[in-house]
Protein backbone atom coordinates (compact mmCIF):
# COMPACT_ATOMS: atom_id res chain seq x y z
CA UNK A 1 1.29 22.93 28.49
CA UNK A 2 4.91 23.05 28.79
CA UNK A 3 5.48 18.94 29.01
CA UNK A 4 5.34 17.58 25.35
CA UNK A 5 2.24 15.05 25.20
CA UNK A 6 1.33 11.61 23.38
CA UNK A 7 -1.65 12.54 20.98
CA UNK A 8 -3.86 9.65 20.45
CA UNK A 9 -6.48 10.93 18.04
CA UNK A 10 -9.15 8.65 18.11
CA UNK A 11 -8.29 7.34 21.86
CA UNK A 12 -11.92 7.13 22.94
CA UNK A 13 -12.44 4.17 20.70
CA UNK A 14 -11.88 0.76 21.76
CA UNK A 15 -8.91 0.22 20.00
CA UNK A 16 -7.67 3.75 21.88
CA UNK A 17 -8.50 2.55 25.09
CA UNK A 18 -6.91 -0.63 24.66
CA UNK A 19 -3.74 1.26 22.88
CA UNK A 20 -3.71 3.55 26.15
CA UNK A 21 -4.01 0.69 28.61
CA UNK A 22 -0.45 -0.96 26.77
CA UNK A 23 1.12 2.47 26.54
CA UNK A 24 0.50 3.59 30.17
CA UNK A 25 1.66 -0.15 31.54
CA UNK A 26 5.47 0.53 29.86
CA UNK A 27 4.81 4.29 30.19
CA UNK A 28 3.70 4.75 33.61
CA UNK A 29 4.46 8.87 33.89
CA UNK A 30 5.14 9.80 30.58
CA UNK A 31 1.55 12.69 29.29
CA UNK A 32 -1.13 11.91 26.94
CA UNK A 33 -3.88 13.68 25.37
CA UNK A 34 -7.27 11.75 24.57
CA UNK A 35 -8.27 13.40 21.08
CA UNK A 36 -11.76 12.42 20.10
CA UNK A 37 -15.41 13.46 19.65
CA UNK A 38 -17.17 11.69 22.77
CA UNK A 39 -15.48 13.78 25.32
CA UNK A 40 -17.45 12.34 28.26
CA UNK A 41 -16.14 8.71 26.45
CA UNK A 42 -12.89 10.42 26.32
CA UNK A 43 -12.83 11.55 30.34
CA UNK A 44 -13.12 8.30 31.50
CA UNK A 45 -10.17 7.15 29.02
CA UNK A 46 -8.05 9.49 30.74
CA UNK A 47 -9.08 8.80 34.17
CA UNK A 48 -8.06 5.42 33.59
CA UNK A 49 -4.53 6.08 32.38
CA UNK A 50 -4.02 8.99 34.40
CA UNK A 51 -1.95 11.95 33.87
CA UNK A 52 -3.86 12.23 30.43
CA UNK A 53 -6.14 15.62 29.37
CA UNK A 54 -8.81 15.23 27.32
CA UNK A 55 -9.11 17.67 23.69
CA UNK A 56 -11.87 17.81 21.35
CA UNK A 57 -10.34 17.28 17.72
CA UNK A 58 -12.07 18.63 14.62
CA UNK A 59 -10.86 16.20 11.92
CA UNK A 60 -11.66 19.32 9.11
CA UNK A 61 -9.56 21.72 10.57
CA UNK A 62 -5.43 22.83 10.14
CA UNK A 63 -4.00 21.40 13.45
CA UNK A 64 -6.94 18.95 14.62
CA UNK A 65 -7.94 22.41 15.93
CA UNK A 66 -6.01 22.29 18.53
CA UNK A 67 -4.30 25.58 19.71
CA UNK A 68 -0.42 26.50 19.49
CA UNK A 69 -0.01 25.81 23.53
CA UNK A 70 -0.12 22.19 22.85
CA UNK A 71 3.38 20.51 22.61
CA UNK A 72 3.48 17.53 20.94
CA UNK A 73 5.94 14.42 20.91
CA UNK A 74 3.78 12.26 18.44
CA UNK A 75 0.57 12.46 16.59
CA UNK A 76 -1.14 8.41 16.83
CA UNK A 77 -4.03 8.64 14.43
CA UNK A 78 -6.40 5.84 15.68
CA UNK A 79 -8.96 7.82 13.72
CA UNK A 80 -9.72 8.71 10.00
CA UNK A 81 -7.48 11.56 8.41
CA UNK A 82 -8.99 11.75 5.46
CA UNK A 83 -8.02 15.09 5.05
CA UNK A 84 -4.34 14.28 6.44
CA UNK A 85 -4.80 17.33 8.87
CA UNK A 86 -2.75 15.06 11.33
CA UNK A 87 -0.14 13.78 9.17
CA UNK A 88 0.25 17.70 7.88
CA UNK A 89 0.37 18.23 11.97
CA UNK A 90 3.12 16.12 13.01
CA UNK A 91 4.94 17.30 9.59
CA UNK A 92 5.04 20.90 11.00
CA UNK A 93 5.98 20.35 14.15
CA UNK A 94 8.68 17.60 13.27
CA UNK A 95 7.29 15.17 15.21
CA UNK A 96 6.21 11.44 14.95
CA UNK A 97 3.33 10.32 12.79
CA UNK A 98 1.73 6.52 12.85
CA UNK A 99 -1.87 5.84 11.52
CA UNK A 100 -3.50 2.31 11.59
CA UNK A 101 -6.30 3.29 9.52
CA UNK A 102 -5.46 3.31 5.78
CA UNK A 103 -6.17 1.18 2.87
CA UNK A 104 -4.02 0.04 0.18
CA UNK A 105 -6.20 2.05 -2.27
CA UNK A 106 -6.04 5.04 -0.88
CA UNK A 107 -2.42 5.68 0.79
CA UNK A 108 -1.36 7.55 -2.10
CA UNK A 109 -1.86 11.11 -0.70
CA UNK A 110 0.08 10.12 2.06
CA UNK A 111 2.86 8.84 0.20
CA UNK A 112 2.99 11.87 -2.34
CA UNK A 113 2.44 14.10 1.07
CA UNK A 114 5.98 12.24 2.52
CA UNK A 115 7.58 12.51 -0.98
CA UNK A 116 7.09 16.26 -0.46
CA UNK A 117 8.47 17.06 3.19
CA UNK A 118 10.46 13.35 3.78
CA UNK A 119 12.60 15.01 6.20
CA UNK A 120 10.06 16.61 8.26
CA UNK A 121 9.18 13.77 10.45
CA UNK A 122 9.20 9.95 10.77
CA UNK A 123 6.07 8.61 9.60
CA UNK A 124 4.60 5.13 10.38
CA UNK A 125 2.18 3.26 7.75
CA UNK A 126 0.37 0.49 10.34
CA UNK A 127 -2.70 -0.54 8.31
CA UNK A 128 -1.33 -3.87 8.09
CA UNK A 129 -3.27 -6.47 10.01
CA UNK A 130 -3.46 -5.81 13.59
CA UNK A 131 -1.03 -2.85 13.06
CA UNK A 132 1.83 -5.24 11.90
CA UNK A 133 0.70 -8.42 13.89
CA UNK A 134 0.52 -10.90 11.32
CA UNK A 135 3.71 -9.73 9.15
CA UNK A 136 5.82 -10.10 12.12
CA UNK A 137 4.46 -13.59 12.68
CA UNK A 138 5.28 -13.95 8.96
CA UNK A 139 8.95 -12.66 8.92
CA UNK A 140 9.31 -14.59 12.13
CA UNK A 141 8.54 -18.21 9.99
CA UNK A 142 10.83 -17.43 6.80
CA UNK A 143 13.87 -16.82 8.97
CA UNK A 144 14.76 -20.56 8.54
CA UNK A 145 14.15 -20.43 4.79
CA UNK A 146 16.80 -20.27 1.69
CA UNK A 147 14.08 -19.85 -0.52
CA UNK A 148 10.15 -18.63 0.50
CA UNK A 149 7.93 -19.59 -2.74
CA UNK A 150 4.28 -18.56 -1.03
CA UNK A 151 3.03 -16.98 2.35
CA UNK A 152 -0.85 -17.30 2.77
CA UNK A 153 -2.06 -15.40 6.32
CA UNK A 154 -5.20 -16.75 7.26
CA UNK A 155 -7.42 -14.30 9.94
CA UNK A 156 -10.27 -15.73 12.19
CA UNK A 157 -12.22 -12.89 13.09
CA UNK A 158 -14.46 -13.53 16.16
CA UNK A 159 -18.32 -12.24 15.51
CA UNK A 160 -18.41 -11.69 18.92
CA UNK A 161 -15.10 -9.65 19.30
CA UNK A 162 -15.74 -6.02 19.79
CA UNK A 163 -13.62 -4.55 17.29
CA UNK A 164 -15.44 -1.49 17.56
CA UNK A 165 -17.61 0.80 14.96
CA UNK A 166 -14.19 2.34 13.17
CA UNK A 167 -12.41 -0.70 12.50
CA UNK A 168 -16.05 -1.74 11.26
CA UNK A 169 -16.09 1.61 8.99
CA UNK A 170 -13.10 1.31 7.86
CA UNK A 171 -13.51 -2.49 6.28
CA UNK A 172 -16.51 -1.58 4.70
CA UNK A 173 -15.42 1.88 2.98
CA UNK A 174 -11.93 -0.11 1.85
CA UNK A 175 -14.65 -3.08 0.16
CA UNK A 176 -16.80 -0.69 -1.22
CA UNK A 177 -13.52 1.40 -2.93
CA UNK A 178 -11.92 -1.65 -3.77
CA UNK A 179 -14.33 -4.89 -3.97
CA UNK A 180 -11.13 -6.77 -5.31
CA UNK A 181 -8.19 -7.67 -3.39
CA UNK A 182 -4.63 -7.44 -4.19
CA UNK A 183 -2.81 -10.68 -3.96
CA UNK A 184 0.32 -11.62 -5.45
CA UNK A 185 0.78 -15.46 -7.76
CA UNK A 186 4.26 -15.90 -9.75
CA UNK A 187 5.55 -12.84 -8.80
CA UNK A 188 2.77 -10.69 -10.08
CA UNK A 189 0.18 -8.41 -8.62
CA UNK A 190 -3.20 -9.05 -9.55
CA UNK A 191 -6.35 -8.36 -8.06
CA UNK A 192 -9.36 -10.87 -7.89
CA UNK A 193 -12.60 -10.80 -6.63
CA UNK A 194 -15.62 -13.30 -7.28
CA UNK A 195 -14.83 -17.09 -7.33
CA UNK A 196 -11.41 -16.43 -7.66
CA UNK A 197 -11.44 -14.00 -4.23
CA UNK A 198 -12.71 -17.17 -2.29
CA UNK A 199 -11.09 -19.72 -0.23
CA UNK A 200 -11.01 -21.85 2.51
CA UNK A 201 -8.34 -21.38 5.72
CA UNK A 202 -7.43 -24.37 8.60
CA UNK A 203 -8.31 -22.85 11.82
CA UNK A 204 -6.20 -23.36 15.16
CA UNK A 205 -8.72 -26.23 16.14
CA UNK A 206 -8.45 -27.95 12.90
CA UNK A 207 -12.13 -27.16 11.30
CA UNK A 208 -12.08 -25.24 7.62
CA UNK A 209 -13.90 -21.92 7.39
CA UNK A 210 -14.54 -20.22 4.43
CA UNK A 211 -12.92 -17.30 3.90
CA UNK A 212 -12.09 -14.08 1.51
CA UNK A 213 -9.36 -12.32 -0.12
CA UNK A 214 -8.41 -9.19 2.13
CA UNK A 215 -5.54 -6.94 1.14
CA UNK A 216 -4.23 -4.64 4.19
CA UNK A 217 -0.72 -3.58 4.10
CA UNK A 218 0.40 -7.07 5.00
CA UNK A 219 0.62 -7.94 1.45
CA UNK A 220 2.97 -5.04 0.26
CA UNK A 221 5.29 -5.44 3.35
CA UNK A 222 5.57 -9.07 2.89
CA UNK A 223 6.39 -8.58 -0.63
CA UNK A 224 8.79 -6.04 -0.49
CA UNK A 225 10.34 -8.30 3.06
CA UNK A 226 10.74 -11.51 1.50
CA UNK A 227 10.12 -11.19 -2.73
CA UNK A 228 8.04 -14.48 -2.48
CA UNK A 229 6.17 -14.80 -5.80
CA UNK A 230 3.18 -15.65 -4.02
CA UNK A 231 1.47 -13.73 -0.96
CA UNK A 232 -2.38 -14.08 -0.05
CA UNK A 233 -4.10 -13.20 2.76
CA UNK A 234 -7.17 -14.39 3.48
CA UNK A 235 -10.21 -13.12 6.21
CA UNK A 236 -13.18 -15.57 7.54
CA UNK A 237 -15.60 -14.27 9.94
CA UNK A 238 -17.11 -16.56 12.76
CA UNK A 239 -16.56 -18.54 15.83
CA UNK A 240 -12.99 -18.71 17.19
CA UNK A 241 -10.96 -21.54 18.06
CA UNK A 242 -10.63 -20.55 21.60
CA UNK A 243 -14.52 -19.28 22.30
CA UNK A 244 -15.65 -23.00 20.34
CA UNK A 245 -13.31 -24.89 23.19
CA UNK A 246 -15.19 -22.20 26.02
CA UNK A 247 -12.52 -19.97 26.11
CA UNK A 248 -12.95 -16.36 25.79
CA UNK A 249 -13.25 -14.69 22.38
CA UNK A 250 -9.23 -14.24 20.91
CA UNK A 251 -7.51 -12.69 17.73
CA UNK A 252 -6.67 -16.02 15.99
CA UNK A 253 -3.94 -15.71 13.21
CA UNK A 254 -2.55 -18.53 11.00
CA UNK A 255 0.72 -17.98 8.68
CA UNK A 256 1.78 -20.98 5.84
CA UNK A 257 4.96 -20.51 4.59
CA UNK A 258 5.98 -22.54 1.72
CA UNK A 259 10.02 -23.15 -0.15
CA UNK A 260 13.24 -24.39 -0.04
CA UNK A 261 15.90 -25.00 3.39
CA UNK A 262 19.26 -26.50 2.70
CA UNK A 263 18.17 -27.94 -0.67
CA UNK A 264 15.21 -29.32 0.12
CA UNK A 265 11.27 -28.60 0.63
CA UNK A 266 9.60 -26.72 3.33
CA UNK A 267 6.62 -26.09 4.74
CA UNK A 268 5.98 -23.89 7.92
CA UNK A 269 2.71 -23.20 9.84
CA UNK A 270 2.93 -20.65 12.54
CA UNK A 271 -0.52 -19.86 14.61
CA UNK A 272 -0.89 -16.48 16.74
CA UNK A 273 -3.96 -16.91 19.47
CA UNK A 274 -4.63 -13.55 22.07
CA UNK A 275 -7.25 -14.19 23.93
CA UNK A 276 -7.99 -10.24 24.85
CA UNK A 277 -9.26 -9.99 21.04
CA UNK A 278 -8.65 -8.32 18.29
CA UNK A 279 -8.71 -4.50 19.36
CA UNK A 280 -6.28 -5.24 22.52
CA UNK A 281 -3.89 -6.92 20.16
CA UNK A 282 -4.35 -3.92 17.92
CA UNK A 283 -3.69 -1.22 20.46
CA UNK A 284 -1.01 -3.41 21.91
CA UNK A 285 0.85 -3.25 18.44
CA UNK A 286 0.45 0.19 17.97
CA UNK A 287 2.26 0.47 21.04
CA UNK A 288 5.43 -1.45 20.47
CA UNK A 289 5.28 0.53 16.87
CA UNK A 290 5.41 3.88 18.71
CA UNK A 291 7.60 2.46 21.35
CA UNK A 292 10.22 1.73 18.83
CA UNK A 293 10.04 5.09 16.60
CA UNK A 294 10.19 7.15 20.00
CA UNK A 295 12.82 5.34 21.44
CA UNK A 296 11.13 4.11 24.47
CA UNK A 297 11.98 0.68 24.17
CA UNK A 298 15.26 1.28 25.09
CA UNK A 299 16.63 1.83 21.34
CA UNK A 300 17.33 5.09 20.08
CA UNK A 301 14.42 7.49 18.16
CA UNK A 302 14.20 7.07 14.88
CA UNK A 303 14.89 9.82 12.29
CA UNK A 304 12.59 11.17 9.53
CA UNK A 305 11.72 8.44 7.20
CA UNK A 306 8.68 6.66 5.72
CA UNK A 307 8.33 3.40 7.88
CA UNK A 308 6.17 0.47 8.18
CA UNK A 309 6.09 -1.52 11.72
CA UNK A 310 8.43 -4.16 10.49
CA UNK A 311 11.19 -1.53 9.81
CA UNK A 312 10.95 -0.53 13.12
CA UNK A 313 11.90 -3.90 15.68
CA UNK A 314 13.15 -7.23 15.01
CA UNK A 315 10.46 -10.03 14.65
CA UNK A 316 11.80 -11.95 17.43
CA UNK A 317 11.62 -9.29 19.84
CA UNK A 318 8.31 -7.88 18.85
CA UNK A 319 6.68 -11.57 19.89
CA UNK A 320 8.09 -12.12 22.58
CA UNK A 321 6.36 -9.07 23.53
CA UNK A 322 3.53 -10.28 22.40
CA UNK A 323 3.56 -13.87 24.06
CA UNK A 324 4.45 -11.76 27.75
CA UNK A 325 1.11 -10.00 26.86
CA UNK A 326 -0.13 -13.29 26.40
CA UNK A 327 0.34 -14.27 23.25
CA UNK A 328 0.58 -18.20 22.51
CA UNK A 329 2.27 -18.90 19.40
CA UNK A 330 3.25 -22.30 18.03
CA UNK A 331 4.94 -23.19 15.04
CA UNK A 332 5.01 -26.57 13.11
CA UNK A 333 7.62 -26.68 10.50
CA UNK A 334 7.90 -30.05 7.94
């Protein structure tokens, strides 16, 4: 293959084939390669998007086990890399990295693996919610802020929404390493769990689920983004707000921003509804992400560096991308 190729390692999945579907609507020629163990599951992904080959990928081996003919212009690991074969990939070949898959508890080899060769290639960290979803809706609301004392994401995640068996995996293995979450109160990390890990969030519709402490990324980006003393995010599984009205099962995100504007109190409440779920608004994000460090978006490619999606696009532009895909957002600020 002489044409340098989009690896999507994991592309089979659902959040691949939604990822694939965004990509090849902005990218309507550009090649891809459909990494992943189903290959029959991985055919019809690239019959779909269409000038796409399909590759089996062996997780365990130096170079996914893919041979030296491939050329590369990014690695997107939609799938475990446990063993950071893909990360060590991209590295050699000085080409983009981005992985959606992480927890907080166990990025370090990652990090230690950038510390080592940081100018070998830019590499994205999207393992906040959504790939970066909810901390853009976040840095969105504190823009009007001269002082943010608390943010507090709430998550409503459908039981009906196919979010498919890795995203499943991969909560499960992060609560069994880490059955506490990492929050932040006065300025402080801590990590609870129990009564303390409990709470209860207002969904779009008004009702109050119950809910738990979660800690993706979102916590450390917002914390290092805005220093507010206070960041929680918080996860409650059941019906959405748009499938209880007899809509159709949607992501449903709500952001409260508490502080200070022009001397006085402030509070902010920003809601994110996508009514193609949770794994479309995934893929979708992972998108704009790779978008942005490739340059296709118009901008120019970004050089080695450790990233996180909100280092890569402005808030503002990142949602309205999100409300052409369909996105409603509202905001109610007091």
């Amino acid at each position: 293959m002489t044409t340098k190729h989009i690896l999507f390692a994991g592309g089979s999945g659902i959040v691949g084939r939604a990822a694939i579907r965004w990509f090849r609507e902005r990218q309507p020629g550009m090649p891809l390669l459909v990494g992943g163990r189903n290959l029959d599951a991985a055919r019809e992904v690239a019959r779909e998007a269409g000038a796409a080959h399909v590759v089996a990928i062996d997780l365990d081996k130096p170079r996914l086990g893919l041979d030296d003919g491939v050329a590369l212009a990014a690695v997107v690991m939609l799938a475990p890399d446990d063993g950071l074969r893909g990360l060590r990939y991209a590295q050699d070949l000085g080409i983009a990295y981005l992985n959606i898959g992480n927890g907080l508890v166990e990025v370090g080899p990652e990090m230690a693996l950038f510390a080592h060769r940081a100018t070998a290639a830019p590499v994205v960290l999207a393992s906040q919610w959504g790939a970066g979803v909810a901390v853009f809706l976040a840095l969105h609301g504190v823009k009007g802020f001269e002082r943010v004392r608390s943010i507090r994401i709430g998550v409503v995640l459908d039981e009906q929404d196919a979010a498919g068996p890795l995203a499943l995996e991969d909560m499960q293995r992060l609560g069994a390493a880490a059955p506490a979450a990492l929050v932040f109160t006065g300025g402080k990390r801590s990590w609870v769990s129990g009564d303390a890990a409990k709470a209860r969030i207002k969904a779009i519709d008004g009702r109050e689920l119950a809910a738990d402490a979660y800690s993706p990324f979102d916590i450390i980006s917002l914390y290092a983004a805005t220093g507010a003393p206070d960041i929680r995010f918080d996860l409650a599984s059941g019906e959405s707000s748009s499938r209880r009205r007899g809509d159709a099962v949607a992501a449903e995100i709500i952001v409260e921003i508490e502080g200070e504007a022009e001397g006085q109190p402030r509070r902010s409440r920003a809601t994110l509804e996508f009514r193609q779920g949770q794994a479309s608004l995934t893929g979708l994000s992972v998108v704009l992400s790779l978008s942005a460090v490739l340059g296709l978006n118009g901008g120019s490619p970004f050089s080695a560096g450790l990233y996180m999606p909100e280092l890569l696009e402005d808030a503002e532009a990142y949602l309205d991308e999100l409300r052409r895909a369909g996105a409603v957002i509202h905001e109610d600020i007091e």
